[in-house]
Protein backbone atom coordinates (compact mmCIF):
# COMPACT_ATOMS: atom_id res chain seq x y z
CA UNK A 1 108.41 92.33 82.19
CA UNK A 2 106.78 89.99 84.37
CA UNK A 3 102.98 89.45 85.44
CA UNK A 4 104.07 90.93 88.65
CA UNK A 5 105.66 93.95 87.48
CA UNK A 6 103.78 96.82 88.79
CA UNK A 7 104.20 98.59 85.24
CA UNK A 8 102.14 95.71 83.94
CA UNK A 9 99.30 96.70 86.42
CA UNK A 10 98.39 99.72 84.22
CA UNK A 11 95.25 101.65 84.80
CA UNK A 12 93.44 100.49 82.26
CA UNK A 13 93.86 96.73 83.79
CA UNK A 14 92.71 97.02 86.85
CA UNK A 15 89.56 99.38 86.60
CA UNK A 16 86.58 98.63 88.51
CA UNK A 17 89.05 96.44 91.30
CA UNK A 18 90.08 98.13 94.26
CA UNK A 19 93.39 99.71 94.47
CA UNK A 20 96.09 100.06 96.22
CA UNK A 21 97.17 103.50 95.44
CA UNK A 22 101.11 103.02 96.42
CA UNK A 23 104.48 105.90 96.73
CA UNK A 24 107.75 104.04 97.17
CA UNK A 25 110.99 105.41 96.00
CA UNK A 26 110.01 108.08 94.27
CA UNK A 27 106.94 106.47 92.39
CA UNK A 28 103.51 105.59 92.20
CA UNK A 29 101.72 102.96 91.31
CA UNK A 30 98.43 101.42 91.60
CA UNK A 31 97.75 97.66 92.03
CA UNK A 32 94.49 95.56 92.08
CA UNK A 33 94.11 94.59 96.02
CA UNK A 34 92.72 91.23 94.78
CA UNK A 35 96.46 90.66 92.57
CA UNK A 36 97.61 91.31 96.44
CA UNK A 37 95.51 89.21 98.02
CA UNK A 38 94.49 91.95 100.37
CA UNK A 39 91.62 93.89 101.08
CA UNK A 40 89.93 96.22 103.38
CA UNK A 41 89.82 94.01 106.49
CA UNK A 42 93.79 92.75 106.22
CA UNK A 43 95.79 94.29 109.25
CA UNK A 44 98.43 97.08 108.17
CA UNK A 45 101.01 94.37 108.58
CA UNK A 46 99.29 92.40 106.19
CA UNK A 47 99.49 94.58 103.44
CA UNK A 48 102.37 96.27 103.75
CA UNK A 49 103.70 92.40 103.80
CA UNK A 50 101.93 92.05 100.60
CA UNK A 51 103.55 94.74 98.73
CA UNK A 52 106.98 93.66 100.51
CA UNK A 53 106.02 90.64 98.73
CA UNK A 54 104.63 91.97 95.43
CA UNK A 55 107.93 94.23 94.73
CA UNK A 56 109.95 91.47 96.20
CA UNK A 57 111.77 94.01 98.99
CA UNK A 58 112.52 93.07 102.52
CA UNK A 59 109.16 93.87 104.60
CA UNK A 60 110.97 95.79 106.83
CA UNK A 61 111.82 98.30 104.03
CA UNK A 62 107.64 99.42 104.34
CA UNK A 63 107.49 98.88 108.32
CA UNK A 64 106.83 103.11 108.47
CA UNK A 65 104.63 102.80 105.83
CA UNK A 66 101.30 104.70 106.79
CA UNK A 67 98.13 102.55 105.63
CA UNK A 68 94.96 104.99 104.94
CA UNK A 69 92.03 103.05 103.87
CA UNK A 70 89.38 105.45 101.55
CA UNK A 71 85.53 104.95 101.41
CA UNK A 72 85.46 103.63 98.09
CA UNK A 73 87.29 100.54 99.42
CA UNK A 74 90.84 101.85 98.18
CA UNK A 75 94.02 101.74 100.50
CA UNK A 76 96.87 104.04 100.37
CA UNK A 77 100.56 102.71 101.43
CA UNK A 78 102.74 105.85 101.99
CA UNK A 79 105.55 106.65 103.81
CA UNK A 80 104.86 108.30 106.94
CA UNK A 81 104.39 111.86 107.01
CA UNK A 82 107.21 113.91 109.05
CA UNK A 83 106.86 117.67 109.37
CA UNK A 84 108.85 119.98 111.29
């Protein structure tokens, strides 16, 4: 496991940072927006290019990724709602 490896982000690291509170494939995960690099004034593009980064996908694999950015200073990358 690597320092990168979002299972090495556990909860118990990264309290008191802001999180990105993240569902892709089937999972979720929360990392530490500063391990990102990110924070509440990046663009959408800019952190869903981060977490491209961070899991080491292709950033197109997040492009309909929904941002939602929380009060608290937490973001949420999720895939985009479809109902119907």
């Amino acid at each position: 496991m690597t320092e990168r490896d979002p299972r090495f982000l556990a909860r118990s690291d990264i309290s008191g940072s802001a999180l990105l509170h993240l569902r892709f494939e089937g999972r979720s995960r929360e990392i530490a927006l500063d391990v990102l690099d990110v924070g509440v004034a990046s663009s959408d593009t800019a952190v869903r290019n981060a977490v491209a980064a961070f899991l080491d996908v292709p950033a197109g694999k997040l492009s309909a990724y929904v941002v939602e950015r929380h009060e608290n200073g937490n973001l949420t990358l999720r895939p985009e709602a479809v109902f119907g």
